[in-house]
N, C-alpha and C. Protein backbone atom coordinates (compact mmCIF):
# COMPACT_ATOMS: atom_id res chain seq x y z
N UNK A 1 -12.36 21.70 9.89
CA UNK A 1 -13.15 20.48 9.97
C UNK A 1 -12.56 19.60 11.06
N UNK A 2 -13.54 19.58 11.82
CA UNK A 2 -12.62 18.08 12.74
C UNK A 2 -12.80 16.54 12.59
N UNK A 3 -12.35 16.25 12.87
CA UNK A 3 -11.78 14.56 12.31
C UNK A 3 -12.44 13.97 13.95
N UNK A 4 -13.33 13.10 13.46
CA UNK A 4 -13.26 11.99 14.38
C UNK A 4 -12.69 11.31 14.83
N UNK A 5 -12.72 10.42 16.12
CA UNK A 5 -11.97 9.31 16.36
C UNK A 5 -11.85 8.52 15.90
N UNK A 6 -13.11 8.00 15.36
CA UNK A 6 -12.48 6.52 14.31
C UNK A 6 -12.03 6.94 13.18
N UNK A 7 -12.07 7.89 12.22
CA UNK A 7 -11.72 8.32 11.01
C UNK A 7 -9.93 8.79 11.50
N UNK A 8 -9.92 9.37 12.45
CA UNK A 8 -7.83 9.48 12.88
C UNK A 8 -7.72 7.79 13.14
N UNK A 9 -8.29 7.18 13.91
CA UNK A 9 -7.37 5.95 14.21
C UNK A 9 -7.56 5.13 12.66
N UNK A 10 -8.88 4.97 11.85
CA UNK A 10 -8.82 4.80 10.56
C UNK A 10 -7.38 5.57 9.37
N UNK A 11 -7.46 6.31 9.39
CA UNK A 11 -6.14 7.14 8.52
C UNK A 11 -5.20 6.86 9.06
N UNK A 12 -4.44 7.19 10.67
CA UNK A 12 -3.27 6.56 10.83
C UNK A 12 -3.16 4.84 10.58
N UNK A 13 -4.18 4.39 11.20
CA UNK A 13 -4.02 2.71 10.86
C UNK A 13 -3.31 2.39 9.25
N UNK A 14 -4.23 3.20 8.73
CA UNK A 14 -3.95 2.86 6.91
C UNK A 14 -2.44 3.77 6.72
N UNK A 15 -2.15 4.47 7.19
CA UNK A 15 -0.65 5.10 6.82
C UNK A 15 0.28 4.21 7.00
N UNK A 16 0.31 3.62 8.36
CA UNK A 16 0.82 2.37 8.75
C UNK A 16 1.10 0.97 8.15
N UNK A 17 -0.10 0.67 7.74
CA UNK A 17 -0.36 -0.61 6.74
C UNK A 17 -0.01 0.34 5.25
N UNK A 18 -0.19 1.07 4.62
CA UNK A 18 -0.11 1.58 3.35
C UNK A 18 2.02 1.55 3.51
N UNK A 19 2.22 2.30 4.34
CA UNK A 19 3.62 2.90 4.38
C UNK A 19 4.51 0.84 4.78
N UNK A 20 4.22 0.16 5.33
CA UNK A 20 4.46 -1.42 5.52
C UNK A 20 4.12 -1.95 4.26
N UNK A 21 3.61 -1.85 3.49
CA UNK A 21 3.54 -2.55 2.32
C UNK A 21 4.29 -1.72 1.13
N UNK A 22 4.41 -0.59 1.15
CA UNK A 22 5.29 0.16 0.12
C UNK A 22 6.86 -0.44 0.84
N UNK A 23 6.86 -0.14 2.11
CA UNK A 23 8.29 -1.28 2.93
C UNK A 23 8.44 -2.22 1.86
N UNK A 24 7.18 -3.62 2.13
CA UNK A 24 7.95 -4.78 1.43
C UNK A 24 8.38 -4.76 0.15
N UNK A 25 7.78 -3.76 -0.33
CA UNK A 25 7.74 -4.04 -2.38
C UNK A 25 9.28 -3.37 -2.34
N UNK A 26 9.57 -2.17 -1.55
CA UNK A 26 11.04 -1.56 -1.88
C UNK A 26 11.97 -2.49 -1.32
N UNK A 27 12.11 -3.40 -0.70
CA UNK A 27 12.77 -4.50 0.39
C UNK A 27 12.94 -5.60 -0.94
N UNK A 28 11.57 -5.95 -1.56
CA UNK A 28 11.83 -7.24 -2.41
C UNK A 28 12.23 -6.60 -3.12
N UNK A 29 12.49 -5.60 -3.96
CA UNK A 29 13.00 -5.17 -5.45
C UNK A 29 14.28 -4.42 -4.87
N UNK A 30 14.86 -4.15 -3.87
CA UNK A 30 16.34 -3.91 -3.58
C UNK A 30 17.18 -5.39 -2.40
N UNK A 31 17.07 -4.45 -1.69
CA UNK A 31 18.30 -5.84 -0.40
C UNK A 31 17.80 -7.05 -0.69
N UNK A 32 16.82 -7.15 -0.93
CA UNK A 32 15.96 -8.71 -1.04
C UNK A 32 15.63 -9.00 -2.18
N UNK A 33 15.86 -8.46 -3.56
CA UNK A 33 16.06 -9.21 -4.70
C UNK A 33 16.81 -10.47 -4.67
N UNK A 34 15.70 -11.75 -5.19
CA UNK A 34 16.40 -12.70 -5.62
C UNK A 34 17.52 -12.26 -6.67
N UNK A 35 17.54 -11.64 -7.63
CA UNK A 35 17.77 -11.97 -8.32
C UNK A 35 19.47 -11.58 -8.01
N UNK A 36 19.63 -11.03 -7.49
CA UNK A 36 21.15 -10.16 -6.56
C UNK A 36 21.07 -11.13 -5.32
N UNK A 37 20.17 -11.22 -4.76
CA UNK A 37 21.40 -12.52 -3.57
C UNK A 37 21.28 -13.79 -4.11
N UNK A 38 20.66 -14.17 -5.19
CA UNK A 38 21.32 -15.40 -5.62
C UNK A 38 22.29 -15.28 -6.12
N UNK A 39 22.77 -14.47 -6.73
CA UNK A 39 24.09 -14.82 -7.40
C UNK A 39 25.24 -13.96 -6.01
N UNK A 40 24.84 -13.33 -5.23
CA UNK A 40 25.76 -13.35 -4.15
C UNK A 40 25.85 -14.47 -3.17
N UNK A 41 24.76 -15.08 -3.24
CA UNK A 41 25.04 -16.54 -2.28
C UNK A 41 25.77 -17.30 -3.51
N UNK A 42 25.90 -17.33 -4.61
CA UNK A 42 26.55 -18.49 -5.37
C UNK A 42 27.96 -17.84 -5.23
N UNK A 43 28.46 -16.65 -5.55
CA UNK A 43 30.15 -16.17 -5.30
C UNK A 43 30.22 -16.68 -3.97
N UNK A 44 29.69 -16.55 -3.06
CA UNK A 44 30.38 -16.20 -1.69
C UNK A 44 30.34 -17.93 -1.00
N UNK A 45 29.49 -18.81 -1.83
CA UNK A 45 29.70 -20.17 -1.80
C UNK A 45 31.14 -20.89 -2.23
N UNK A 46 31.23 -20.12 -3.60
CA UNK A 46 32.14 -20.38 -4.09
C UNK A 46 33.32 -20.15 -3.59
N UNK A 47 33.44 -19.18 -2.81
CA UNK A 47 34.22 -18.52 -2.32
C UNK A 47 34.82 -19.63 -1.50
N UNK A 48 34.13 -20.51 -0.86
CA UNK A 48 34.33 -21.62 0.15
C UNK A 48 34.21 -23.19 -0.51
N UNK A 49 34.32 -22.94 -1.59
CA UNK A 49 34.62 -23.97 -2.38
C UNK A 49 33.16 -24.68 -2.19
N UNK A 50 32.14 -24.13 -2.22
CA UNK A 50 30.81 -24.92 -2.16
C UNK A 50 29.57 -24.50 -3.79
N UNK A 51 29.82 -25.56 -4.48
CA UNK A 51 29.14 -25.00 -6.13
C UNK A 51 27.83 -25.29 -5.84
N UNK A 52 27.10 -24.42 -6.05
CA UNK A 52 25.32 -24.30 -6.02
C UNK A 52 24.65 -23.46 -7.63
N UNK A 53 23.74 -24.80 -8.16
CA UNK A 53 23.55 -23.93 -9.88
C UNK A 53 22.26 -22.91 -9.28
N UNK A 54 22.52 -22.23 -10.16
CA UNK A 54 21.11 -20.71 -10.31
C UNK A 54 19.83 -20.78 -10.00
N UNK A 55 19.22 -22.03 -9.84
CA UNK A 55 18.59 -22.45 -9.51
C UNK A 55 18.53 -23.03 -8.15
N UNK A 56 19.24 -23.29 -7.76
CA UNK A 56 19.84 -23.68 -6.30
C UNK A 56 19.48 -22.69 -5.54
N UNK A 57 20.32 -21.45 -5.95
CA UNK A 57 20.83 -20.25 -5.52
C UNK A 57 19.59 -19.18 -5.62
N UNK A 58 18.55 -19.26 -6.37
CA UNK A 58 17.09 -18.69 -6.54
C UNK A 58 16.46 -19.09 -5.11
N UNK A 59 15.99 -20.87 -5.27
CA UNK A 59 15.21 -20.59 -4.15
C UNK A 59 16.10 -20.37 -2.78
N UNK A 60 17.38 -20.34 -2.49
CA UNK A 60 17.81 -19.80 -1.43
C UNK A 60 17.03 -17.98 -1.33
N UNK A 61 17.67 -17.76 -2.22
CA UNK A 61 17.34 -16.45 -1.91
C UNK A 61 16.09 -16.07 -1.65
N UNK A 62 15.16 -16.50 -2.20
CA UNK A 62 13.76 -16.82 -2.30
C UNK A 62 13.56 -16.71 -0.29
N UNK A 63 14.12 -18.08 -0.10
CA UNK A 63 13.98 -18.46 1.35
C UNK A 63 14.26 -17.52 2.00
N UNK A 64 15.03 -16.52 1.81
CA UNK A 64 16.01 -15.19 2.95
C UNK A 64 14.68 -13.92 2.68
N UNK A 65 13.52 -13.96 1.96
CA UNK A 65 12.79 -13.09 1.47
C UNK A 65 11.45 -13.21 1.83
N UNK A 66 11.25 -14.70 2.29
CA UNK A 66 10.06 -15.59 2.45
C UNK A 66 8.90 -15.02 3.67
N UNK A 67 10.18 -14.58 4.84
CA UNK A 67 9.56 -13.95 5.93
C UNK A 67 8.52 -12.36 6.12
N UNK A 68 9.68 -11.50 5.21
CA UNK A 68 9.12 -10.40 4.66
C UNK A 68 7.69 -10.59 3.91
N UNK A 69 7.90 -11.29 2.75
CA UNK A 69 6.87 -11.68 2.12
C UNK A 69 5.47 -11.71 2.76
N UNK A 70 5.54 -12.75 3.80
CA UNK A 70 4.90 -13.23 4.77
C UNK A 70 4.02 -11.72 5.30
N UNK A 71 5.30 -10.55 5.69
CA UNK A 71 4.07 -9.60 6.10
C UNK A 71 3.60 -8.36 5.21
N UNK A 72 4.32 -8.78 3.62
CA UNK A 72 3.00 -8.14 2.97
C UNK A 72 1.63 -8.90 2.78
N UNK A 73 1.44 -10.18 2.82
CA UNK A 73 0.42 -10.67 2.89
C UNK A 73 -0.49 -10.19 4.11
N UNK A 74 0.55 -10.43 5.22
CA UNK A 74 -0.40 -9.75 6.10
C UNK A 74 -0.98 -8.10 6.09
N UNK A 75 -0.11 -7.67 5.90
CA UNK A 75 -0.24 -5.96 5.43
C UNK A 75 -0.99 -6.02 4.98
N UNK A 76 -1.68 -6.50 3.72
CA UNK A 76 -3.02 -6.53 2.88
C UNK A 76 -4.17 -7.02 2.83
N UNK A 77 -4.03 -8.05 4.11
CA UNK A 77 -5.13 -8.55 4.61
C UNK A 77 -5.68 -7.36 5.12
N UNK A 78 -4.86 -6.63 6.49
CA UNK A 78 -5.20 -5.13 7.40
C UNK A 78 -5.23 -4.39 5.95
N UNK A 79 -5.09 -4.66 4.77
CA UNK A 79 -5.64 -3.01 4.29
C UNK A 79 -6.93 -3.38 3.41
N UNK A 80 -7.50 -5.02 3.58
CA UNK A 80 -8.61 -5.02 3.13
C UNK A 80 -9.67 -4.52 3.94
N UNK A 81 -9.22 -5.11 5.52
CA UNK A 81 -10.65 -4.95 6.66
C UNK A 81 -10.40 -3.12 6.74
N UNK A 82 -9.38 -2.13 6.36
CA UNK A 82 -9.60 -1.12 7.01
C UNK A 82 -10.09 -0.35 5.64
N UNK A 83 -10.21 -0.96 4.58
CA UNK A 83 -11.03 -0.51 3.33
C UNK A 83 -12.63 -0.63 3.81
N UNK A 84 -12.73 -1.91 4.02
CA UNK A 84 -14.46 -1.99 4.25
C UNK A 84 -14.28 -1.18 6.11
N UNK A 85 -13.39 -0.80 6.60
CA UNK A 85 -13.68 -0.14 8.14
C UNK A 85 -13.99 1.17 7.31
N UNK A 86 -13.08 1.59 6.15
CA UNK A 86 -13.55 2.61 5.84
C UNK A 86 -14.82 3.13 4.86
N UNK A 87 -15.31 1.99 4.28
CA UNK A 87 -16.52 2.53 3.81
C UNK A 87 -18.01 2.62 4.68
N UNK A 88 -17.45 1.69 5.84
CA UNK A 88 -18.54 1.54 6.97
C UNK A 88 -18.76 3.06 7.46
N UNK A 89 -17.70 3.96 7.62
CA UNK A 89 -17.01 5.51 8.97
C UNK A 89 -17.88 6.08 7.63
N UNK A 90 -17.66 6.03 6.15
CA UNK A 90 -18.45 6.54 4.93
C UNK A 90 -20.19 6.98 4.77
N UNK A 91 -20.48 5.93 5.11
CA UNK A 91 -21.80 5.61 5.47
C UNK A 91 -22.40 5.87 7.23
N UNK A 92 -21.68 5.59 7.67
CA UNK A 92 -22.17 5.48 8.83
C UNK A 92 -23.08 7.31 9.40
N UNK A 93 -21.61 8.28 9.32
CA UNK A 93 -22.00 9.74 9.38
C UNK A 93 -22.25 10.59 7.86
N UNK A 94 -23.16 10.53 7.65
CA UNK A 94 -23.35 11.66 5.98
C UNK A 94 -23.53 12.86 6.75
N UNK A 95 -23.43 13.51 8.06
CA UNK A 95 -23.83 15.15 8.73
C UNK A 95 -22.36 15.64 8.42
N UNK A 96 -21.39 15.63 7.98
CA UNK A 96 -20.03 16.21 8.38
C UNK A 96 -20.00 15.80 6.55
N UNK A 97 -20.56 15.33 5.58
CA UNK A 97 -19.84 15.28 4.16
C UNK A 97 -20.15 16.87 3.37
N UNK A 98 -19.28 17.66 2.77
CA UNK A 98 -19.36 18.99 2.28
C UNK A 98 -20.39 18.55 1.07
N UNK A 99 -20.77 19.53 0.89
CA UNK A 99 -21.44 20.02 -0.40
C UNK A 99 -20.61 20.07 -1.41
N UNK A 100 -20.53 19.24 -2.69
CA UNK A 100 -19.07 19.04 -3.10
C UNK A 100 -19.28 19.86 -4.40
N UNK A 101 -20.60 20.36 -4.84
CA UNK A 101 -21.07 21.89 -5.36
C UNK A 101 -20.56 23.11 -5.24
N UNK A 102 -20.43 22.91 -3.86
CA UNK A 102 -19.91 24.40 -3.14
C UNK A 102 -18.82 25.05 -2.65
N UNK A 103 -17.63 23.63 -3.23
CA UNK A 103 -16.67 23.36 -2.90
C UNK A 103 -15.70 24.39 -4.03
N UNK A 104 -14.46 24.89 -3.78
CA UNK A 104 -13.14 25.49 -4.34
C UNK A 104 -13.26 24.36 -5.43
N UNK A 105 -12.65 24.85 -7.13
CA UNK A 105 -12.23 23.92 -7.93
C UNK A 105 -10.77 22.95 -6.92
N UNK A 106 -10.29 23.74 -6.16
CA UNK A 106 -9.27 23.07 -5.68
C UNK A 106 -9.73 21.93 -4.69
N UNK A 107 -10.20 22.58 -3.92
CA UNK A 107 -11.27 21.33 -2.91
C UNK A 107 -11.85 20.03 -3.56
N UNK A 108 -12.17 20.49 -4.82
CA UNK A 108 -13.19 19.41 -5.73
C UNK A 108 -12.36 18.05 -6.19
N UNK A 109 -10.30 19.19 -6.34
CA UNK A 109 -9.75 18.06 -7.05
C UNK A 109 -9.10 17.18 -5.82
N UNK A 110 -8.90 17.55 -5.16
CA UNK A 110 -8.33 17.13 -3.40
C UNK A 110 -9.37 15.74 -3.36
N UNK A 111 -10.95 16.44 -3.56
CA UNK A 111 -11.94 15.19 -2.98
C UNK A 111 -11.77 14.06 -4.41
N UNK A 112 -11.61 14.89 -5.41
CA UNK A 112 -11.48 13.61 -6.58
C UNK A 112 -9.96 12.85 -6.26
N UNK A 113 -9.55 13.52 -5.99
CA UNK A 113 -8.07 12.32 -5.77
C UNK A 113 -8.11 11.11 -4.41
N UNK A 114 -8.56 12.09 -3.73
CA UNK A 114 -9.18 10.59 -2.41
C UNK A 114 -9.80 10.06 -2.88
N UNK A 115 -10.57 10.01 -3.98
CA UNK A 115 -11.64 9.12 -4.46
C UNK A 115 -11.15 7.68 -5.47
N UNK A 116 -10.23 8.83 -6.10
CA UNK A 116 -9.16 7.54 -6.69
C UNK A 116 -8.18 7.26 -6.21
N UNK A 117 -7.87 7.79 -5.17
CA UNK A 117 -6.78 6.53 -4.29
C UNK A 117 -7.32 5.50 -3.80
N UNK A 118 -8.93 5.92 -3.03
CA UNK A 118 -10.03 4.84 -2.36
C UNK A 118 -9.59 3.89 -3.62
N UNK A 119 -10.20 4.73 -4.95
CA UNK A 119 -11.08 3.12 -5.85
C UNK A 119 -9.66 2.58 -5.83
N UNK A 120 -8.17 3.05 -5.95
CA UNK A 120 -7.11 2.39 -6.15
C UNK A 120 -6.72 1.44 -5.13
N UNK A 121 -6.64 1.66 -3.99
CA UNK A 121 -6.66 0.65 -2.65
C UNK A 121 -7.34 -0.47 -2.84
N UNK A 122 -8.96 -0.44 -3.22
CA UNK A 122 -10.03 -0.97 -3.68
C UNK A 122 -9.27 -2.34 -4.64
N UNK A 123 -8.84 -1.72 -5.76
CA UNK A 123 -7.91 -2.94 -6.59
C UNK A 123 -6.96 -3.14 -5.84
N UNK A 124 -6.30 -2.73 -5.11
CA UNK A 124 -4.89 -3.25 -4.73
C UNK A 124 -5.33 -4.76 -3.51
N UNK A 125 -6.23 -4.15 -2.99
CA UNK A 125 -6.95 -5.29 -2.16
C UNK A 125 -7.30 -6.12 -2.81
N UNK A 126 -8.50 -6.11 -3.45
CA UNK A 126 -9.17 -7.36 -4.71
C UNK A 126 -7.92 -7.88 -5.48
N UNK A 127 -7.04 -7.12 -6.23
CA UNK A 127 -6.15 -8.22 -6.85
C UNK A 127 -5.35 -8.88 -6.04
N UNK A 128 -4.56 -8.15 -4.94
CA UNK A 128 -3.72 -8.96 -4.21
C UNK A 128 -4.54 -10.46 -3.43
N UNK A 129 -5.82 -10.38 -3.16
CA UNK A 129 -6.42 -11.30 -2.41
C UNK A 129 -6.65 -12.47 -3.75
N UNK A 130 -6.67 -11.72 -4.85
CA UNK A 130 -6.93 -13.08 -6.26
C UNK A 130 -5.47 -13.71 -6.48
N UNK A 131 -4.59 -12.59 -6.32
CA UNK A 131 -2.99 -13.58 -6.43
C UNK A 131 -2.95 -14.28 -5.56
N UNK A 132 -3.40 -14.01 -4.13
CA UNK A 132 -2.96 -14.79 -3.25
C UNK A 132 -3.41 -16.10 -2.95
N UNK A 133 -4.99 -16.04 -3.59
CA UNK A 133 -5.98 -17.06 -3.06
C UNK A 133 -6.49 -17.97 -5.05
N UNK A 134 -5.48 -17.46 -5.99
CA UNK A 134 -6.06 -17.95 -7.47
C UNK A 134 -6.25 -19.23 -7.66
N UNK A 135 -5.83 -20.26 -6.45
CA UNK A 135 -6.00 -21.76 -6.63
C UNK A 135 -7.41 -21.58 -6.29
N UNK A 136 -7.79 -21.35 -4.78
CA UNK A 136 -9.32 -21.46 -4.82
C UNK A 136 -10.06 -20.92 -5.22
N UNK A 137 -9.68 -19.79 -5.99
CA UNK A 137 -11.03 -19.10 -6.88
C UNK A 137 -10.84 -19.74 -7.99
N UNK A 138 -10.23 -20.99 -8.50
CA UNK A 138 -10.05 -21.44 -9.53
C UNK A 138 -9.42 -20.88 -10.62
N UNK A 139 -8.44 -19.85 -10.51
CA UNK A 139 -7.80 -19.26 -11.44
C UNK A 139 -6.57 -20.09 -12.00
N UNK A 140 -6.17 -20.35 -13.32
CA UNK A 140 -5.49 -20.27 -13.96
C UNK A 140 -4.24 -19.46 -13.32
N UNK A 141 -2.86 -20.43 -13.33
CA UNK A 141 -1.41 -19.17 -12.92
C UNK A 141 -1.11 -18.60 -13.82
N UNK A 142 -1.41 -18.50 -15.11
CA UNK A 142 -1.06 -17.38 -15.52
C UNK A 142 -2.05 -16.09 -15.83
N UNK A 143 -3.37 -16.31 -15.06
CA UNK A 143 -4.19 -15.23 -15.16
C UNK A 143 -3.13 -14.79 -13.57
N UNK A 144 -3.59 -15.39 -12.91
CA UNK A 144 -2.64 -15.27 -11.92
C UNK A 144 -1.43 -14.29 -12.23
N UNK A 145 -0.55 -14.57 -12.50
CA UNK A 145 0.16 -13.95 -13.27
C UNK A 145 0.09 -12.84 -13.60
N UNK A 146 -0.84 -12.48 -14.31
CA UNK A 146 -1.31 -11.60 -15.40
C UNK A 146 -1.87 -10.26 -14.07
N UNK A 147 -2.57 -11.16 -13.39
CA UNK A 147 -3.31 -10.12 -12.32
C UNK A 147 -2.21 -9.81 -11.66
N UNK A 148 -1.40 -10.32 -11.38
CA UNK A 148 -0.03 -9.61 -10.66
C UNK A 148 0.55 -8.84 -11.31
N UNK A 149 0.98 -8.65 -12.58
CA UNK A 149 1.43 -7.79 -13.74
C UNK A 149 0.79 -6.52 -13.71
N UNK A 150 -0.68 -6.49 -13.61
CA UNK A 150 -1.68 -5.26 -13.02
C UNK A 150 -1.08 -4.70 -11.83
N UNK A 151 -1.41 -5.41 -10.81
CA UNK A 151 -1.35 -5.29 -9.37
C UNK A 151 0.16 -4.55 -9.10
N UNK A 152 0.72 -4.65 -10.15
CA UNK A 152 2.21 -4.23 -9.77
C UNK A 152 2.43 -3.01 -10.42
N UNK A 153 2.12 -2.56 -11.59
CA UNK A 153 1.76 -1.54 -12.19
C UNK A 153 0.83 -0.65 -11.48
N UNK A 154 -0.20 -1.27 -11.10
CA UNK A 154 -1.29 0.04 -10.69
C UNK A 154 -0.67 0.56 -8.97
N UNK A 155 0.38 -0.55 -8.67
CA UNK A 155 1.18 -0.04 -7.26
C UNK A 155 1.92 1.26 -7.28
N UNK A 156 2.10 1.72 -8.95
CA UNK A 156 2.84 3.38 -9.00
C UNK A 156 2.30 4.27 -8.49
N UNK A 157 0.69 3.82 -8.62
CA UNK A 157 -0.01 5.32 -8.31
C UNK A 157 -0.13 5.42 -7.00
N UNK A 158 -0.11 4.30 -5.83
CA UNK A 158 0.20 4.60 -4.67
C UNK A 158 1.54 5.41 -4.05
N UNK A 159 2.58 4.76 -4.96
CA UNK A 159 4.40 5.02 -5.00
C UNK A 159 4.20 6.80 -4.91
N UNK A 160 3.34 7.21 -6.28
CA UNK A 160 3.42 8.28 -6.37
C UNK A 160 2.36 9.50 -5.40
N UNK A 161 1.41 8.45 -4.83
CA UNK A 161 0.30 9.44 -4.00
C UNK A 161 0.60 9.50 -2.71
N UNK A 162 1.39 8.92 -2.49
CA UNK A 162 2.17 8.69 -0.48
C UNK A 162 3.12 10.36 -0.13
N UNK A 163 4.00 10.48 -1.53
CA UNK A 163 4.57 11.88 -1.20
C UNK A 163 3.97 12.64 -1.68
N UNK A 164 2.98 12.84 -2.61
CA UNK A 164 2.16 14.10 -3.24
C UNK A 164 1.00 14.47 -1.51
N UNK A 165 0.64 13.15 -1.09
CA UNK A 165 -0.07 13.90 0.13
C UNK A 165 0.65 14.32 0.95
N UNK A 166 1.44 13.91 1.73
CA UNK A 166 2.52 14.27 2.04
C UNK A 166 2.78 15.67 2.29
N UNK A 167 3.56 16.68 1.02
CA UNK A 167 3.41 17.48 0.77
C UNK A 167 2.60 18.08 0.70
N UNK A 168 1.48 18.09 0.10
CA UNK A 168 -0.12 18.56 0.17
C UNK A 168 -0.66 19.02 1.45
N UNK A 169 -0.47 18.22 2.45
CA UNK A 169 -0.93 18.07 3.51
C UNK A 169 0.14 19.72 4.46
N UNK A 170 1.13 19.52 4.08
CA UNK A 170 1.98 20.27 4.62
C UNK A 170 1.93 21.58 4.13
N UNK A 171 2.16 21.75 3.00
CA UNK A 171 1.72 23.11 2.23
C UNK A 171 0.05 23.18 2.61
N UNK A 172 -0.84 22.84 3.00
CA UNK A 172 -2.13 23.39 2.92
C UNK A 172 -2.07 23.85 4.79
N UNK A 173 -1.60 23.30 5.31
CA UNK A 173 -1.15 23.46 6.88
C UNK A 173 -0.30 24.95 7.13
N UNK A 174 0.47 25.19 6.22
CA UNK A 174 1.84 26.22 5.84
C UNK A 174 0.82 27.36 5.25
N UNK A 175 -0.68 27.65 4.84
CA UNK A 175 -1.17 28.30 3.84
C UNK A 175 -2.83 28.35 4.78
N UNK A 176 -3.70 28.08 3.83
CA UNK A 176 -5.16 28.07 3.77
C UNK A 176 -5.76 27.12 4.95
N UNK A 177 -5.20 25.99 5.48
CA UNK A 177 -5.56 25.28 6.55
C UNK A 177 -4.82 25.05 7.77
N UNK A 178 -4.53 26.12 8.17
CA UNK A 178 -3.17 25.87 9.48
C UNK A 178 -4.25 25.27 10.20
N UNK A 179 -3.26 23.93 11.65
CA UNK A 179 -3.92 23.26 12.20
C UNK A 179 -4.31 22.11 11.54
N UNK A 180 -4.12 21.63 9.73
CA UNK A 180 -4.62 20.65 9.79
C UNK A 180 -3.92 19.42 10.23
N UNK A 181 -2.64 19.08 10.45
CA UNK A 181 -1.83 18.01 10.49
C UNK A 181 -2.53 17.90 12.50
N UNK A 182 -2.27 18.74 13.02
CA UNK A 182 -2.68 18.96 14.82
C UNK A 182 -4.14 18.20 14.59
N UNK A 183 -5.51 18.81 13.94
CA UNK A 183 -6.06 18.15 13.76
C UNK A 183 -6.65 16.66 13.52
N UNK A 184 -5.73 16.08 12.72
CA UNK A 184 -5.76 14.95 12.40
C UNK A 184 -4.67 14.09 13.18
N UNK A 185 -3.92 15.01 13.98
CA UNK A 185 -3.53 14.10 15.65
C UNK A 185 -4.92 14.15 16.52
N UNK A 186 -5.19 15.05 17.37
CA UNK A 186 -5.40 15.28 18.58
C UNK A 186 -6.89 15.49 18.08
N UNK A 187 -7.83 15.72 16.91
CA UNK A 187 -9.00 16.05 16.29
C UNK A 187 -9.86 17.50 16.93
N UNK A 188 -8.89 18.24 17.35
CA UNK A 188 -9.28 19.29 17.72
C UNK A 188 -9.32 20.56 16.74
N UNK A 189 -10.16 21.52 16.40
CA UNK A 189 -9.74 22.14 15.36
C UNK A 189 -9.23 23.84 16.08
């Protein structure tokens, strides 16, 4: 099958933005946990004879994290417009979509799993844009809240679908589809 141009610069774009936002979440929950450099900015204060309470020492850390932060927001802005870029490339060509009838049980489950990574992206966009924006949609912070509690949970199944394709991609290249990774560079088959 060959891959179009906008559908490669579509997929790498989103590897990019997908693989940058799995960045920030592993960044804030390790080196950039508040919850570990605040209490290393409070020893190492101390250290210099300077006392700062836990609270002090939160939003510091907070502040050393703020920037990062900054470009998962942006990251998810680019993975809303390349969600609707990608349902536009969806619609746009139906001559190149398989017969999904005629398809290998294996083929069938390949196309069902893109389908729920799509609908999963799908939420990861919509909730992150409701955490981000819950004052003007009039939300409540602790629905707020609550939608982040989702949003952070349903982030496993990305955690876990980044190396299953991955692999997939490589073993089907190694087997039944040599050429596909070349493909989806250069779109030549």
């Amino acid at each position: 099958m060959k891959y179009t141009l906008n559908f490669r610069i579509w997929h790498w774009l989103n590897a990019i933005v997908v693989l940058g936002l799995l960045a920030t979440v592993f960044l804030r929950k390790t080196f950039l946990s508040w919850r570990t450099n605040s209490e290393i900015l409070m020893n190492k204060l101390s250290e210099i004879n300077i006392e700062i309470s836990a609270e002090q020492a939160k939003v510091l850390a907070k502040a050393v994290r703020a920037g990062m932060w900054e470009w998962h927001i942006i990251l998810g802005y680019a993975l809303a417009f390349l969600i609707l870029f990608r349902i536009y490339l969806y619609f746009k060509d139906t001559s190149k979509r398989e017969n999904f009838s005629s398809l290998s049980l294996h083929k069938k489950a390949v196309h069902l799993s893109y389908y729920f990574i799509y609908a999963t992206l799908v939420f990861m966009a919509i909730s992150g844009l409701m955490i981000h924006f819950y004052q003007d949609l009039g939300l409540l912070k602790e629905t707020s809240h609550d939608i982040k509690e989702i949003h952070e949970l349903v982030f496993n199944i990305i955690l876990y679908f980044v190396p299953l394709h991955i692999a997939g991609v490589i073993i089907a290249d190694n087997r039944d589809e040599k050429g596909l990774i070349s493909t989806m560079i250069n779109g030549k088959e």
